[in-house]
C-alpha atoms as a PDB file:
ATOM      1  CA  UNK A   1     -37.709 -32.675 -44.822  1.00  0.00           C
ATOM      2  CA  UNK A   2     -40.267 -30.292 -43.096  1.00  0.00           C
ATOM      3  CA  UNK A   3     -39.916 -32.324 -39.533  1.00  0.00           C
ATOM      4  CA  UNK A   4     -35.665 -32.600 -40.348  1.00  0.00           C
ATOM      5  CA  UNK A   5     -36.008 -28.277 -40.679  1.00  0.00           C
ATOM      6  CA  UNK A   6     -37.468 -27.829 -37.548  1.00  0.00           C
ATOM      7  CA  UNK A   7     -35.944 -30.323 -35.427  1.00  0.00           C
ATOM      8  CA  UNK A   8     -34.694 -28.929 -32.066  1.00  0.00           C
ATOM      9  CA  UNK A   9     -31.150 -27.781 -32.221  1.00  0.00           C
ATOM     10  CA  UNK A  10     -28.540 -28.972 -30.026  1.00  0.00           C
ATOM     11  CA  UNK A  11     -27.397 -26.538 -28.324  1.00  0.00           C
ATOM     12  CA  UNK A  12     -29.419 -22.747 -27.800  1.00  0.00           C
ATOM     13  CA  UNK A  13     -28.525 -19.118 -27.151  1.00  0.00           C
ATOM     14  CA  UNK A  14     -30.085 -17.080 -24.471  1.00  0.00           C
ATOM     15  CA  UNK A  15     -30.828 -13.201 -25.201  1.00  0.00           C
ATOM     16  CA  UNK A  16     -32.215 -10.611 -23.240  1.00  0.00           C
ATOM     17  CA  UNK A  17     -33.076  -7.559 -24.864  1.00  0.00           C
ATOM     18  CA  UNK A  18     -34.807  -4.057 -23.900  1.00  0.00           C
ATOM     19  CA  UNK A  19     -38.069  -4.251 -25.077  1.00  0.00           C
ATOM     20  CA  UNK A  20     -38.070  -1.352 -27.643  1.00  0.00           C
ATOM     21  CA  UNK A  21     -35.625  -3.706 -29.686  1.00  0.00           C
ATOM     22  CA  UNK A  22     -36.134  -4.685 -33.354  1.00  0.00           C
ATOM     23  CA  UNK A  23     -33.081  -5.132 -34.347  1.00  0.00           C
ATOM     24  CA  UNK A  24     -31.542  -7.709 -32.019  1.00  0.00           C
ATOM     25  CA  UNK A  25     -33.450 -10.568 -33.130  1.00  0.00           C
ATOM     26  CA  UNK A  26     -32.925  -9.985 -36.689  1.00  0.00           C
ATOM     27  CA  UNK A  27     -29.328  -9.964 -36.622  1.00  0.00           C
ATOM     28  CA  UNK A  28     -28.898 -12.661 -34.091  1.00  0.00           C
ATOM     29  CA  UNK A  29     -31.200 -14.979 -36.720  1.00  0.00           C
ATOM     30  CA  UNK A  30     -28.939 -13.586 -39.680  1.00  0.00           C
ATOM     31  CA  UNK A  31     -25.395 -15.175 -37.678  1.00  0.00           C
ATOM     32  CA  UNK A  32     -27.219 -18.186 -37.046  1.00  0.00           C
ATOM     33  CA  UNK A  33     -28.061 -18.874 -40.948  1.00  0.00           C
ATOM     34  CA  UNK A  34     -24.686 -19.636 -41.068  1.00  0.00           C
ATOM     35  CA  UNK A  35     -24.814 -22.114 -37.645  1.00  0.00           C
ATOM     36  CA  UNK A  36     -26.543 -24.882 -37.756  1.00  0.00           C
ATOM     37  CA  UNK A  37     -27.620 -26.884 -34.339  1.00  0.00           C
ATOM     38  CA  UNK A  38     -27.647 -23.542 -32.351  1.00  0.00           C
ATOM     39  CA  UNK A  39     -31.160 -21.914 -31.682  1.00  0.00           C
ATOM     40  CA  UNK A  40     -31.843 -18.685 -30.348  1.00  0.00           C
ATOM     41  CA  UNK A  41     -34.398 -17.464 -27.190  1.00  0.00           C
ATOM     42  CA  UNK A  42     -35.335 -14.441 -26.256  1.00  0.00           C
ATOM     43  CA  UNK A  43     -36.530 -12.500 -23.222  1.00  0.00           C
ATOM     44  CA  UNK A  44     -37.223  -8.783 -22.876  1.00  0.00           C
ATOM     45  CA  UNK A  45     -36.567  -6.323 -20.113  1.00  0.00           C
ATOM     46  CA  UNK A  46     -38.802  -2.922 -19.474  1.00  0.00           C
ATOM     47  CA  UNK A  47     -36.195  -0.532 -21.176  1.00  0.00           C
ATOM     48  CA  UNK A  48     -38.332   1.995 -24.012  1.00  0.00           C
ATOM     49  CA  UNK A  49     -38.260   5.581 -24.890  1.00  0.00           C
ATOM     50  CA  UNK A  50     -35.324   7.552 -23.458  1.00  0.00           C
ATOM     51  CA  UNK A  51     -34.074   5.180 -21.037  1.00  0.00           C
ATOM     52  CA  UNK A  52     -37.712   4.334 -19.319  1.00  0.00           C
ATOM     53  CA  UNK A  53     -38.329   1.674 -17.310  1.00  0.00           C
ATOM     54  CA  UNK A  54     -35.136   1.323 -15.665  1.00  0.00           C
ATOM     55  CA  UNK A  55     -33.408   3.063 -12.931  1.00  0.00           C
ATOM     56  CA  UNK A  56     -31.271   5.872 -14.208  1.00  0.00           C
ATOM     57  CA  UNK A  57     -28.289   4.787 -12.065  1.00  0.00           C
ATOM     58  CA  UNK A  58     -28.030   0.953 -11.989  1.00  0.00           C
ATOM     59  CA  UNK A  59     -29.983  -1.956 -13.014  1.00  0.00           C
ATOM     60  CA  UNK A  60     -33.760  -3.168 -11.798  1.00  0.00           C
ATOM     61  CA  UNK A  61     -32.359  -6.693 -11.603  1.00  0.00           C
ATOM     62  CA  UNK A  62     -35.608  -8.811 -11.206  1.00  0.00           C
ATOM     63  CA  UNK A  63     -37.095  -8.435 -14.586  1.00  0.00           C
ATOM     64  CA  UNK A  64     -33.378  -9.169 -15.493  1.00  0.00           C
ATOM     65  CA  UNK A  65     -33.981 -12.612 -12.985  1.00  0.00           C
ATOM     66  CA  UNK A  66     -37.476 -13.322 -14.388  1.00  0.00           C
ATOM     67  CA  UNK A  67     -35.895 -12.852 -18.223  1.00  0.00           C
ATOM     68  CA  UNK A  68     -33.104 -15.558 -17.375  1.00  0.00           C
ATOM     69  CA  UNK A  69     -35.212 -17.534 -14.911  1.00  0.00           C
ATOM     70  CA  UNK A  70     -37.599 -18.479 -18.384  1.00  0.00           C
ATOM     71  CA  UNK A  71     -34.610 -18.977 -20.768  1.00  0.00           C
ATOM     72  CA  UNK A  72     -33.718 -21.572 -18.683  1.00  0.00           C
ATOM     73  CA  UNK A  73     -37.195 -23.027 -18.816  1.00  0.00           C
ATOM     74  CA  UNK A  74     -36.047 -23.273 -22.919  1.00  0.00           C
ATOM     75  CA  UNK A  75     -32.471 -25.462 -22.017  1.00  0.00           C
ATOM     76  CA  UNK A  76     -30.447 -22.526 -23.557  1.00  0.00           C
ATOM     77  CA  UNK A  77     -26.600 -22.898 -22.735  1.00  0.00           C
ATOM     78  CA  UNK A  78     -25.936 -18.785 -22.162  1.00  0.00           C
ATOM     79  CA  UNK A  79     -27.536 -15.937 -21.703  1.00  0.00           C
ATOM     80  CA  UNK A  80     -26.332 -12.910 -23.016  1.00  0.00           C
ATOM     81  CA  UNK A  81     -27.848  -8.795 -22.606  1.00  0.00           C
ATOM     82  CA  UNK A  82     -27.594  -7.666 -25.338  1.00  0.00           C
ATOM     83  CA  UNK A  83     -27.376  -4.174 -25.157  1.00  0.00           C
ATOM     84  CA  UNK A  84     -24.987  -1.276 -24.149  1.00  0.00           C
ATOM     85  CA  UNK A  85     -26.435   0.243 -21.276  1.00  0.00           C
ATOM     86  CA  UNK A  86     -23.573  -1.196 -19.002  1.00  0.00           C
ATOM     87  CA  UNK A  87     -20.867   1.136 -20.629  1.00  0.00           C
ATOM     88  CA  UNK A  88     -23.416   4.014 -19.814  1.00  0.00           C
ATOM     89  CA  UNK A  89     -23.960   3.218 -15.937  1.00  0.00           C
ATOM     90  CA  UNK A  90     -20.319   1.396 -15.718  1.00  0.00           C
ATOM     91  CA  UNK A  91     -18.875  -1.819 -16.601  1.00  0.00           C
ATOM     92  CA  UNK A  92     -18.993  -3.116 -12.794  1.00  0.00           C
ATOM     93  CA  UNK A  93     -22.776  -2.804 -13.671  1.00  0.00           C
ATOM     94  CA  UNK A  94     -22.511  -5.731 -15.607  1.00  0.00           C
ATOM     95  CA  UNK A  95     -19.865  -7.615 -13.944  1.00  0.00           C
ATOM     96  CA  UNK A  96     -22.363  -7.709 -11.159  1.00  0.00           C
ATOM     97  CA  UNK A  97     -25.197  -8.259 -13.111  1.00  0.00           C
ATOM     98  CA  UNK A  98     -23.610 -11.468 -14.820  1.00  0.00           C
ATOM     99  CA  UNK A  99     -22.355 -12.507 -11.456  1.00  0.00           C
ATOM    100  CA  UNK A 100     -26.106 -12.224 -10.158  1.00  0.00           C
ATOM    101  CA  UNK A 101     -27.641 -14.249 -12.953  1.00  0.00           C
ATOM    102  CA  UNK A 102     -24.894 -16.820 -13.664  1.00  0.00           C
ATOM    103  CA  UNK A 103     -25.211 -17.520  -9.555  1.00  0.00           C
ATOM    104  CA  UNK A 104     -29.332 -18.033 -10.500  1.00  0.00           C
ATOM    105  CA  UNK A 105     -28.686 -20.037 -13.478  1.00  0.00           C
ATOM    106  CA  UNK A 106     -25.942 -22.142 -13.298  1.00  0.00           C
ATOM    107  CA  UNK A 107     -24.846 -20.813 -16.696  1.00  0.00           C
ATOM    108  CA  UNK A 108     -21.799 -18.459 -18.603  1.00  0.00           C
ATOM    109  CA  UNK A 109     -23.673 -14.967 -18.508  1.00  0.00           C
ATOM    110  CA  UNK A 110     -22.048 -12.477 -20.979  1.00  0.00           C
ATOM    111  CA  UNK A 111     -23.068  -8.984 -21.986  1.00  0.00           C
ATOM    112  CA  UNK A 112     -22.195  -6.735 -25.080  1.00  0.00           C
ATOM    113  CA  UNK A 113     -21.073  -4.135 -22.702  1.00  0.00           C
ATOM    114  CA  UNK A 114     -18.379  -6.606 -21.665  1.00  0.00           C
ATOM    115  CA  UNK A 115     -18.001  -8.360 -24.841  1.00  0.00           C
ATOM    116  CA  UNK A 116     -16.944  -5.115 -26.305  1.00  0.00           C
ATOM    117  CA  UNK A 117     -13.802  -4.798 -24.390  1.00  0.00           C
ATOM    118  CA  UNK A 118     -13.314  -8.159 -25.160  1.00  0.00           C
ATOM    119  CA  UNK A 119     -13.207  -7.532 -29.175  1.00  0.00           C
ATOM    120  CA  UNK A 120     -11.342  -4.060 -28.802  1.00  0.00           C
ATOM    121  CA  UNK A 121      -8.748  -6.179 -27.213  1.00  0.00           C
ATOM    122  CA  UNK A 122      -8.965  -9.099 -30.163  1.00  0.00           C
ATOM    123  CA  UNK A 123      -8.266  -5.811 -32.744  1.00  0.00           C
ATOM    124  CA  UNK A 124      -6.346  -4.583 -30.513  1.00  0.00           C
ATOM    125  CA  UNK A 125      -7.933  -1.994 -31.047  1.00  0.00           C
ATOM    126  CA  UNK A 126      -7.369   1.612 -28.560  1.00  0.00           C
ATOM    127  CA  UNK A 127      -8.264   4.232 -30.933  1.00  0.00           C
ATOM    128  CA  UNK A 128     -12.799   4.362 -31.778  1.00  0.00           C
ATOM    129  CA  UNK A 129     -14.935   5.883 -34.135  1.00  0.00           C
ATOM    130  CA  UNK A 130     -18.323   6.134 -31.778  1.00  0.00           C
ATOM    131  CA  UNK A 131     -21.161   5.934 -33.283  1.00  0.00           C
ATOM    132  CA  UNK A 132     -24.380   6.342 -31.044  1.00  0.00           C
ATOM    133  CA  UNK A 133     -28.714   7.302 -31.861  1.00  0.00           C
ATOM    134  CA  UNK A 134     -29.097   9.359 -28.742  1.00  0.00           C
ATOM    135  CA  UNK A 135     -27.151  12.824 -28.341  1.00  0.00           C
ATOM    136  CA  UNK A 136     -23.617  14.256 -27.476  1.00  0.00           C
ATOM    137  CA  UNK A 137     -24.008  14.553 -23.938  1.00  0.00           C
ATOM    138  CA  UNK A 138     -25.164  10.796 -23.677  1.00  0.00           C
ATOM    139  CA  UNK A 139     -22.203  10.497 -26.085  1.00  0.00           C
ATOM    140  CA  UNK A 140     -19.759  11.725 -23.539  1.00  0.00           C
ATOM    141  CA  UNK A 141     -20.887   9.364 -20.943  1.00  0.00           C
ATOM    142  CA  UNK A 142     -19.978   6.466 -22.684  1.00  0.00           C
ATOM    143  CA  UNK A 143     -16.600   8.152 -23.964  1.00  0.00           C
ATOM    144  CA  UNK A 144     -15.853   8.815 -20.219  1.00  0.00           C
ATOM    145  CA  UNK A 145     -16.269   5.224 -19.337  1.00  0.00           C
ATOM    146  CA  UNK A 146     -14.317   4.003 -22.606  1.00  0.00           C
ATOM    147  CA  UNK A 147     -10.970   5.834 -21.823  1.00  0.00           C
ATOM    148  CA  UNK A 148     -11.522   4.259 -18.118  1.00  0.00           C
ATOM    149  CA  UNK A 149     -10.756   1.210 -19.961  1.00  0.00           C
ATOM    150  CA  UNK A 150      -8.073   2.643 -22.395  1.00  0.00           C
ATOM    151  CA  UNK A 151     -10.292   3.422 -24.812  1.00  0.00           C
ATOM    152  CA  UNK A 152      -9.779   6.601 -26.655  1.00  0.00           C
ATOM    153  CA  UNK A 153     -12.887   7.906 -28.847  1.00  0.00           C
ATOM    154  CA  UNK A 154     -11.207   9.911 -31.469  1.00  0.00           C
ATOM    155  CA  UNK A 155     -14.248  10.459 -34.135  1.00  0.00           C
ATOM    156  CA  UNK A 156     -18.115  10.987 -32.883  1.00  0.00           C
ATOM    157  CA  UNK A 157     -21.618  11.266 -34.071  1.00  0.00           C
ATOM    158  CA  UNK A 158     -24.656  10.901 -31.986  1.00  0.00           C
ATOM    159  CA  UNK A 159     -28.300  10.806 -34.093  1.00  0.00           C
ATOM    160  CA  UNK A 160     -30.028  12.767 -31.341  1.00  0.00           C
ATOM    161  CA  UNK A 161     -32.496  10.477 -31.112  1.00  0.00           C
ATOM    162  CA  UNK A 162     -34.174  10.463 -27.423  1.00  0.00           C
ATOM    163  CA  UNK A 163     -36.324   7.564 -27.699  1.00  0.00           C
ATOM    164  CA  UNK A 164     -34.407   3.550 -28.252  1.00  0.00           C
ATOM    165  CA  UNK A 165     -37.444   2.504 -30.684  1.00  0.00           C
ATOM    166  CA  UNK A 166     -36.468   5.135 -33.392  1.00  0.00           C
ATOM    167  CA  UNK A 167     -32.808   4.371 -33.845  1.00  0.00           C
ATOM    168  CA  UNK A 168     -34.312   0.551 -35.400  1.00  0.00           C
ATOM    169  CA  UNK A 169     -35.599   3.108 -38.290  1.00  0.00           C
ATOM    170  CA  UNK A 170     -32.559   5.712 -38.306  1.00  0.00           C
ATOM    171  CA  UNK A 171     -30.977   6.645 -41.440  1.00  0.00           C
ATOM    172  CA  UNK A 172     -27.872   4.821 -41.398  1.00  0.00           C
ATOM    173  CA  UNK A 173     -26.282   7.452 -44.531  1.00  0.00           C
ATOM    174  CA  UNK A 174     -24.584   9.555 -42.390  1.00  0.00           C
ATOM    175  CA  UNK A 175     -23.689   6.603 -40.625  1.00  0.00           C
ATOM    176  CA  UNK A 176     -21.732   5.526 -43.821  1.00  0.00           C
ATOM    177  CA  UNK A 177     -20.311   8.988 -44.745  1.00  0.00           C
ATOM    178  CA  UNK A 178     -18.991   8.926 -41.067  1.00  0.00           C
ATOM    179  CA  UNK A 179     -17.388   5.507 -40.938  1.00  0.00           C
ATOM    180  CA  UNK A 180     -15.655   6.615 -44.378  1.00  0.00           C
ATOM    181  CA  UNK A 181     -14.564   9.997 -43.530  1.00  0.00           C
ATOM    182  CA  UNK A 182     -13.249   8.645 -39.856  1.00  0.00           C
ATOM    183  CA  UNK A 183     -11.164   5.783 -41.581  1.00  0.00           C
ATOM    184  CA  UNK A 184      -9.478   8.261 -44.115  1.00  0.00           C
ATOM    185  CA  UNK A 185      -8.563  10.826 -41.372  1.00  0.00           C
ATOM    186  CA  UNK A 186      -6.475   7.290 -40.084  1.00  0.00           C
ATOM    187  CA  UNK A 187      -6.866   8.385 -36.481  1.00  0.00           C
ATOM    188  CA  UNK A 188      -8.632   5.518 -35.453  1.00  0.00           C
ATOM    189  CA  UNK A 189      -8.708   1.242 -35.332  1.00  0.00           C
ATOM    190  CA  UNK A 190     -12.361   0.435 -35.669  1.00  0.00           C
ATOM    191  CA  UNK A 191     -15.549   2.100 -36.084  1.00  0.00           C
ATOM    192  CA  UNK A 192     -17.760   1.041 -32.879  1.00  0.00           C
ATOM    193  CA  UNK A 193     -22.028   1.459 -33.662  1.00  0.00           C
ATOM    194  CA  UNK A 194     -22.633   1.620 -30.164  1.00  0.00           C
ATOM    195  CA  UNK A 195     -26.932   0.954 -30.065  1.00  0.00           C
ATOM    196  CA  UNK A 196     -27.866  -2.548 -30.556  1.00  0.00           C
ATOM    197  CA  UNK A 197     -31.278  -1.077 -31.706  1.00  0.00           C
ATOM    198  CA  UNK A 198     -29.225   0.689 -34.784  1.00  0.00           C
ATOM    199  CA  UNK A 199     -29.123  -1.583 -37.728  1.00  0.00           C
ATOM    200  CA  UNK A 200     -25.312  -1.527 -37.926  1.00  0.00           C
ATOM    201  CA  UNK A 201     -24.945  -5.259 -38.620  1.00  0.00           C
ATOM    202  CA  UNK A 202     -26.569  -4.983 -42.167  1.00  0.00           C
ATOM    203  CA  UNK A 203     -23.658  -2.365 -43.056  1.00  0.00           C
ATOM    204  CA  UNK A 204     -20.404  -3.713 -41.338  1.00  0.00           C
ATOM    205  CA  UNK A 205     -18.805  -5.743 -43.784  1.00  0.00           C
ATOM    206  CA  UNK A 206     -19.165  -3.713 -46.798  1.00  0.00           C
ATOM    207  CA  UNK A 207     -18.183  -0.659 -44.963  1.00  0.00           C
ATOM    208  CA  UNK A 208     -15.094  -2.976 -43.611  1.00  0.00           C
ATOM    209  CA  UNK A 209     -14.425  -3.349 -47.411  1.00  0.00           C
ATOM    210  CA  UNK A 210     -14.678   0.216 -47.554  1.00  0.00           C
ATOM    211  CA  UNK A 211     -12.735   1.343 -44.445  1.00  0.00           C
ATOM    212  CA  UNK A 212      -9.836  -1.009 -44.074  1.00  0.00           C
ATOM    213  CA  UNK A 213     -11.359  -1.081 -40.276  1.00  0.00           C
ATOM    214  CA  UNK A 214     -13.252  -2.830 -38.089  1.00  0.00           C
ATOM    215  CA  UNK A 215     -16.759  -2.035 -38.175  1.00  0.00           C
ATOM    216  CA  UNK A 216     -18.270  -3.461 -34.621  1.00  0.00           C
ATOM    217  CA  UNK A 217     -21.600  -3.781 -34.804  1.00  0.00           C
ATOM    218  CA  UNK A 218     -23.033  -3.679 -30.838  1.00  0.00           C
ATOM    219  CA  UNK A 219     -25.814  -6.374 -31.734  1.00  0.00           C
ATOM    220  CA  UNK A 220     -23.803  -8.580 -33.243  1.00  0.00           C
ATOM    221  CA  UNK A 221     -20.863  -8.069 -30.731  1.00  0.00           C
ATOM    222  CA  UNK A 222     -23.688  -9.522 -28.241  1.00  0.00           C
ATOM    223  CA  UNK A 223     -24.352 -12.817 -30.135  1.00  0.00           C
ATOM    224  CA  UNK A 224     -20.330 -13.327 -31.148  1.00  0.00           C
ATOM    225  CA  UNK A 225     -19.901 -13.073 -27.222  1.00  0.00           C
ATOM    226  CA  UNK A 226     -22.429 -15.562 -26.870  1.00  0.00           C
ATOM    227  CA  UNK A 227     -21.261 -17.893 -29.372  1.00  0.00           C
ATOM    228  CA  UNK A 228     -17.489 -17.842 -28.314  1.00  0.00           C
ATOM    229  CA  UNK A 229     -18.509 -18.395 -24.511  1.00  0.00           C
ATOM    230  CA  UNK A 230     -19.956 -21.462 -25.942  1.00  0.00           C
ATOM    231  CA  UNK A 231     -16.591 -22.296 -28.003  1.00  0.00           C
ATOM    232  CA  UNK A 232     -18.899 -21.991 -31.118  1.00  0.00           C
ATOM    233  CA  UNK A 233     -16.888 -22.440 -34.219  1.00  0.00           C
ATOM    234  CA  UNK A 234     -17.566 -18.700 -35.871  1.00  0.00           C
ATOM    235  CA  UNK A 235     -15.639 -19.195 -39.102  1.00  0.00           C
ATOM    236  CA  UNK A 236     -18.873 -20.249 -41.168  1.00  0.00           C
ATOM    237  CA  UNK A 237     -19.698 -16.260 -40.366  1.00  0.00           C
ATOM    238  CA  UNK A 238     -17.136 -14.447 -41.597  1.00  0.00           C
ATOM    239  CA  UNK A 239     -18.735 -13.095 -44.908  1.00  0.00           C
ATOM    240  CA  UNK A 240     -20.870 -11.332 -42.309  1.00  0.00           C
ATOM    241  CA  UNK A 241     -17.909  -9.305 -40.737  1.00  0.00           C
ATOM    242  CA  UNK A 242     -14.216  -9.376 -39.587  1.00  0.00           C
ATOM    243  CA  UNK A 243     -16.028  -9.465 -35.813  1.00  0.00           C
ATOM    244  CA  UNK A 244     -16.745 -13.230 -37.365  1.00  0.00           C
ATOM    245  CA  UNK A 245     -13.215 -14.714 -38.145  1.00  0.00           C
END
């Protein structure tokens, strides 16, 4: 049984993360419960504190090469980034960025920037609850760049928090009373947690229960993306979320 358990999987998932995330990895490991024969890698980029280790207007793209460059070394089948920093700088960021890595690794590159659009558009979803850790002016950067892509944030709240590592140990009650009150008002479609270092995932489908929304987790948006790039079948996953069916 013990050597069956940890056989290698057929088939593996490629993540790159900032490296002040704890959350990623836990909720990419929780999905794949439900998966077997898919494994998950990871890689980390320099992104900590508020917004360190990056440039503040576009990407450092070789850690981003070195990252994919050694999931390859593991066989994985995609790579995803999963995080939201692309909606922040622009979503050509990442269209370039996935061009630029899926030209170094032969492979389908995907990002939860991206992938985002991608599940507003399965909802059909045009009308967000925005959830975010760091503050409103941040906020209004990323609500700027949503209604570019007819995205209209209707309900807000922004933590405050200035450094990426403390939004893996926010308080996710107001979180809840926000989700709730924003569904009720009826002005929105889904209620987006826009920091894959917020531990939205743990919440969504109870609060979906709750809302009668959508409740898009951004870390989990990341490894759905992955998965259905892959043509994973994500049915086994939908106690975990509507995101999942």
């Amino acid at each position: 049984m013990t050597v069956q358990r940890f056989a290698q999987a057929p088939r593996a998932i490629g993540l790159i993360l900032p490296s002040s995330n704890r959350v990623v990895e836990r909720v990419t490991h929780d999905v794949l419960n439900f998966i077997p024969g898919i494994d998950a890698c990871f890689a980390r980029i320099p992104y900590f504190g508020n917004g360190q280790g990056q440039p503040p207007d576009r990407y450092d793209e070789k850690p981003f090469m070195a990252a994919a460059e050694l999931l390859g070394h593991a066989g994985v089948d995609v790579i995803c980034w999963n995080a939201t920093r692309g909606s922040a700088l622009g979503f050509s960021h990442d269209r370039k960025l996935c061009a630029q890595l899926a030209q170094q690794t032969g492979l389908p590159v995907v990002t939860t920037a991206l992938s985002a659009l991608d599940a507003f558009q399965h909802f059909n979803t045009r009308r967000i609850a925005l959830v975010t850790h760091g503050t409103p002016e941040q906020g209004a950067i990323f609500k700027a760049n949503f209604a570019e892509q007819g995205i209209e944030t209707n309900a807000e709240l922004h933590l405050g928090l200035t450094d990426n590592l403390a939004a893996a140990a926010a308080r996710f009650e107001p979180v809840i009373d926000f989700a709730r009150e924003s569904a009720a008002r009826a002005n929105v479609d889904a209620v987006l947690i826009w920091s894959t270092n917020l531990p939205g995932h743990a919440y969504a489908a109870d609060l979906e229960v709750q809302t009668g929304i959508p409740v898009l987790d951004s870390a989990a948006i990341g490894v759905w993306a992955a998965l259905r790039a892959l043509g994973i079948d994500r049915r086994p996953v939908r106690g975990l979320g509507r995101l999942f069916v």
